[in-house]
N, C-alpha and C. Protein backbone atom coordinates (compact mmCIF):
# COMPACT_ATOMS: atom_id res chain seq x y z
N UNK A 1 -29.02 8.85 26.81
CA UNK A 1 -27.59 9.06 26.73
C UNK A 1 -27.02 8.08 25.71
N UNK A 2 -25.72 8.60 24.78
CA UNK A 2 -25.61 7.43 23.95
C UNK A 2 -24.28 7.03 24.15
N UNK A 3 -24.60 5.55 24.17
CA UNK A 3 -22.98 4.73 24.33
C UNK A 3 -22.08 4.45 23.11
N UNK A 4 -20.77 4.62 24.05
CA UNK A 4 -19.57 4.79 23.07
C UNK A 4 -19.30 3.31 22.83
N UNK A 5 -19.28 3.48 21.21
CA UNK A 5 -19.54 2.82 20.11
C UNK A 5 -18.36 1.38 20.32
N UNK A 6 -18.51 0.14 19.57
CA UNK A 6 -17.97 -0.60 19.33
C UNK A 6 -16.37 -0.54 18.92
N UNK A 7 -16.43 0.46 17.92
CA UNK A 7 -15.17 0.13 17.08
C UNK A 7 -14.31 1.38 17.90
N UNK A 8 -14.84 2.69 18.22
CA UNK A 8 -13.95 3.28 19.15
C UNK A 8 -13.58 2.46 20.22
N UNK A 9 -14.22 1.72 20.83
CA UNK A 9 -13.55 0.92 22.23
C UNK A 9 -12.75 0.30 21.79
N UNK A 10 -12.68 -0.44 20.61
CA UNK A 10 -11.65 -1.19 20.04
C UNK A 10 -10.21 -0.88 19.76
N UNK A 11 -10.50 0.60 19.15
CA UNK A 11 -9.59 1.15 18.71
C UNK A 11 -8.67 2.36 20.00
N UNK A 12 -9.86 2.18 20.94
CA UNK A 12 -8.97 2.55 22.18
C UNK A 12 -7.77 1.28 22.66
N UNK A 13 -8.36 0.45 22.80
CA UNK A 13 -7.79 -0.88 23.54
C UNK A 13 -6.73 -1.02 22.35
N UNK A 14 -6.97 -1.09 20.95
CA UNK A 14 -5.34 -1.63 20.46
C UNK A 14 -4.53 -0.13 20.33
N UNK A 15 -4.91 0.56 21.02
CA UNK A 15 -3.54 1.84 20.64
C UNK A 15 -3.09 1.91 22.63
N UNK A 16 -3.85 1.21 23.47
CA UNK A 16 -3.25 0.81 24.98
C UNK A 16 -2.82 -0.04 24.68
N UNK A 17 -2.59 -1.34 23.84
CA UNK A 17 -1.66 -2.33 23.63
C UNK A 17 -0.74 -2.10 23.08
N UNK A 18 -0.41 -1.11 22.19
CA UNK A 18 0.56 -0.60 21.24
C UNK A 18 1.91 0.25 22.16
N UNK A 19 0.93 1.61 22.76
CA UNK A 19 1.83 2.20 23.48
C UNK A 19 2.55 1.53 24.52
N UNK A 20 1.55 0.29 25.14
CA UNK A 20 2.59 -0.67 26.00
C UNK A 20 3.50 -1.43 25.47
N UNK A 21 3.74 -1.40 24.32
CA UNK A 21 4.62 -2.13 23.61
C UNK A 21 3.95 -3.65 23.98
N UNK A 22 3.14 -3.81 23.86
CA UNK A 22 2.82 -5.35 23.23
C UNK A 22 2.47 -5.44 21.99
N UNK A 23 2.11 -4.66 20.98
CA UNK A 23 1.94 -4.87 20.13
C UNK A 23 2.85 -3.46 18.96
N UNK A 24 3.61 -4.41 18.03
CA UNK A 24 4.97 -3.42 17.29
C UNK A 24 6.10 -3.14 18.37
N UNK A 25 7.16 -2.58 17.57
CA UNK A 25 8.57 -2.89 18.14
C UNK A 25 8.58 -1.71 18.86
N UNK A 26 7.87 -1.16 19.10
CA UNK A 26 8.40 0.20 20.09
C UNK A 26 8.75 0.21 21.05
N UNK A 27 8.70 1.13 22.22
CA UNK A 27 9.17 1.21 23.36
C UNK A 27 8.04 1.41 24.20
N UNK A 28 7.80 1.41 25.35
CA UNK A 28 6.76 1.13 26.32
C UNK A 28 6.78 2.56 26.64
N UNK A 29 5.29 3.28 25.76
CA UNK A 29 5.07 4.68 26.53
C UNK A 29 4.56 4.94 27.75
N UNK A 30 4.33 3.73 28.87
CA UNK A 30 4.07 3.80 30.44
C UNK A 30 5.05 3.83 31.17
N UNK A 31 6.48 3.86 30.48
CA UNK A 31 7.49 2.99 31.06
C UNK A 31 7.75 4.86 32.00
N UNK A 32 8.18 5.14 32.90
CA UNK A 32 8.48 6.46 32.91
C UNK A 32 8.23 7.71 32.94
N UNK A 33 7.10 7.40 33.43
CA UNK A 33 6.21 9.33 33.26
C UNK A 33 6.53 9.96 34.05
N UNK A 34 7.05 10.99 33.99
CA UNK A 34 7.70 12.34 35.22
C UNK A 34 7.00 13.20 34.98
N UNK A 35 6.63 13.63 33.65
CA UNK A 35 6.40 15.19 33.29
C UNK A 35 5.69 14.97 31.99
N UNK A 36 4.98 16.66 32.10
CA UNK A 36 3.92 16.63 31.35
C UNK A 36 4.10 16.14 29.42
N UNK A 37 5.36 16.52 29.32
CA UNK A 37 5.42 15.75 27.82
C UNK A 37 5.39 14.46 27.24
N UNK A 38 5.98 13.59 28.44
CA UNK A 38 5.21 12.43 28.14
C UNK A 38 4.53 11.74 28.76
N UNK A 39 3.68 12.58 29.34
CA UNK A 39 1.77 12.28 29.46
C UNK A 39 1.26 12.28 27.76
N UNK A 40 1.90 13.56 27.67
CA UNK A 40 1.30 14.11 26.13
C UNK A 40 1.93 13.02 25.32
N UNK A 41 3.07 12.76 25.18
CA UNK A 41 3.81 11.70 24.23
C UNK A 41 2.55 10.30 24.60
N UNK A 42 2.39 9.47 25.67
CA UNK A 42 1.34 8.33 26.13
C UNK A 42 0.14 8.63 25.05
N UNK A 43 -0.32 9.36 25.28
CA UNK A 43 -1.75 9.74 24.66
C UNK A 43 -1.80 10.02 23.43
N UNK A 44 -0.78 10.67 22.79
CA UNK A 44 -0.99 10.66 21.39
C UNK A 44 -0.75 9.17 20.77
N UNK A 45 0.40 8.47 21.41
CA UNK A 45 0.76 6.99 21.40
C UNK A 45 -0.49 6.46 21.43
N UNK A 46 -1.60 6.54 22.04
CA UNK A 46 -2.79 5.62 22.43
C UNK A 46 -3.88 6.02 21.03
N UNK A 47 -3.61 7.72 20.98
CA UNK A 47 -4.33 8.09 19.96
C UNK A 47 -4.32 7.96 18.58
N UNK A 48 -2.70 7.88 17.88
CA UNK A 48 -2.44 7.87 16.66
C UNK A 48 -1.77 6.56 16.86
N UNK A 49 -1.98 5.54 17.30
CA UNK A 49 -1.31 4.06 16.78
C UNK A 49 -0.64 3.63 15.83
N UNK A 50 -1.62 4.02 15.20
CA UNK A 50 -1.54 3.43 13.44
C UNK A 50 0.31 4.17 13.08
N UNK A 51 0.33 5.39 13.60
CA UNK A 51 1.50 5.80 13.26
C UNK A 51 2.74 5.13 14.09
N UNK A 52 2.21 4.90 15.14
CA UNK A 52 3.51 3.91 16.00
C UNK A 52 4.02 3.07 15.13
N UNK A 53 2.62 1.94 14.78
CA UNK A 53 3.34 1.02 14.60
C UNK A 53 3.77 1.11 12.80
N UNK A 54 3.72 2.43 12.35
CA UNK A 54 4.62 2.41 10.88
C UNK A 54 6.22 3.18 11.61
N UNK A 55 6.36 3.19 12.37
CA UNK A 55 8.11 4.01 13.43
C UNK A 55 7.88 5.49 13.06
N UNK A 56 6.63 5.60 13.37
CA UNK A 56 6.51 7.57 13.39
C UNK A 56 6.87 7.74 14.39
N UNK A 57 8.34 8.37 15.86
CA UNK A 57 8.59 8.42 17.21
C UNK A 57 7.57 9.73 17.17
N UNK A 58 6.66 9.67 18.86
CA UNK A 58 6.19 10.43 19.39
C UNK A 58 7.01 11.67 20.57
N UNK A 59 8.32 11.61 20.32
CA UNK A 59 9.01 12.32 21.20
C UNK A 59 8.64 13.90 21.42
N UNK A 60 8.01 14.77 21.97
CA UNK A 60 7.81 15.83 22.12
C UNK A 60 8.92 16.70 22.29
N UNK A 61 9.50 16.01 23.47
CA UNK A 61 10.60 17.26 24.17
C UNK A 61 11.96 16.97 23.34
N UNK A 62 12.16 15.90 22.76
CA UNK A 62 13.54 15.75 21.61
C UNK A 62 14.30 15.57 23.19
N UNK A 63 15.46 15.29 22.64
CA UNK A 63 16.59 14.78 23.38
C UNK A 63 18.15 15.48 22.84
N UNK A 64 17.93 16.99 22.51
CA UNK A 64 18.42 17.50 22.07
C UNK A 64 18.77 17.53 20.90
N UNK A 65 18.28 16.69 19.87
CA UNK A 65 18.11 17.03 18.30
C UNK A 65 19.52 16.80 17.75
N UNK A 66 19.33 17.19 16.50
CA UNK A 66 20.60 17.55 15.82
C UNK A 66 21.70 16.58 15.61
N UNK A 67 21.70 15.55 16.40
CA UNK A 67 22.85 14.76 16.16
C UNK A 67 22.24 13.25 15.49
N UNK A 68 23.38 12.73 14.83
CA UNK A 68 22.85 10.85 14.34
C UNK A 68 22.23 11.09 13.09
N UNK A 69 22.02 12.35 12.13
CA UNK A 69 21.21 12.87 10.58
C UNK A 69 20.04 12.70 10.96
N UNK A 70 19.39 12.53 9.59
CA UNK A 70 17.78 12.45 9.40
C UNK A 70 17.27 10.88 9.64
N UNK A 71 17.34 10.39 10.49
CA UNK A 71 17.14 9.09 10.52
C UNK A 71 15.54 8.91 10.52
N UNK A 72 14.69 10.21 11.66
CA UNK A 72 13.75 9.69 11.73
C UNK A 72 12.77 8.83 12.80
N UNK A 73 13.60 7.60 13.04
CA UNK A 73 13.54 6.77 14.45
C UNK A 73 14.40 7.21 15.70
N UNK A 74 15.24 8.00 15.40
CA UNK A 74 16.36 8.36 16.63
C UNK A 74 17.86 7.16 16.96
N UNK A 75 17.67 6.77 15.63
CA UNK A 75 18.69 5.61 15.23
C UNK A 75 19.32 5.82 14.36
N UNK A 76 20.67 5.49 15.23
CA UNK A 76 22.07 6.18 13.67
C UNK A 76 22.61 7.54 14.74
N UNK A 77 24.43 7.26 14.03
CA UNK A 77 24.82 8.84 14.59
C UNK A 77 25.95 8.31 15.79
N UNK A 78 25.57 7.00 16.31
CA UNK A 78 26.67 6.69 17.72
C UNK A 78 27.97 6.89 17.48
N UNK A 79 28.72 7.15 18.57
CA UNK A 79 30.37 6.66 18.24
C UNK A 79 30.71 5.44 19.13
């Protein structure tokens, strides 16, 4: 049977430090799980890191869109 490799374990463990927000300014993708989108939002967080921590948001279900322009981060737009 063959064991999973060095640098994948690695690269598991810093994208579970990431989505917990210990590592980059994000927000804690454990913080809150109700429903299945952000299970899915957690895991891609764990999976694509690298994009967390450049402010790619993993939001699936949106928060109704459309308002605050093209920001991108979900920042900008308040009154």
């Amino acid at each position: 049977m063959r064991r999973f490799g060095l640098l994948p374990t690695i690269y598991i463990v810093i994208g579970l430090l990431v989505a917990g927000g210990v590592i980059g300014d994000e927000g804690n993708y454990f913080s809150d799980i109700d429903n299945l989108e952000e299970v899915i939002e957690l895991i891609l967080a764990i999976l694509l890191w690298p994009l967390v921590l450049l402010g790619v948001g993993l939001d699936i279900g949106g928060d109704g869109g459309g308002e605050g322009g093209s920001g991108g981060n979900g920042s900008g737009g308040g009154n």
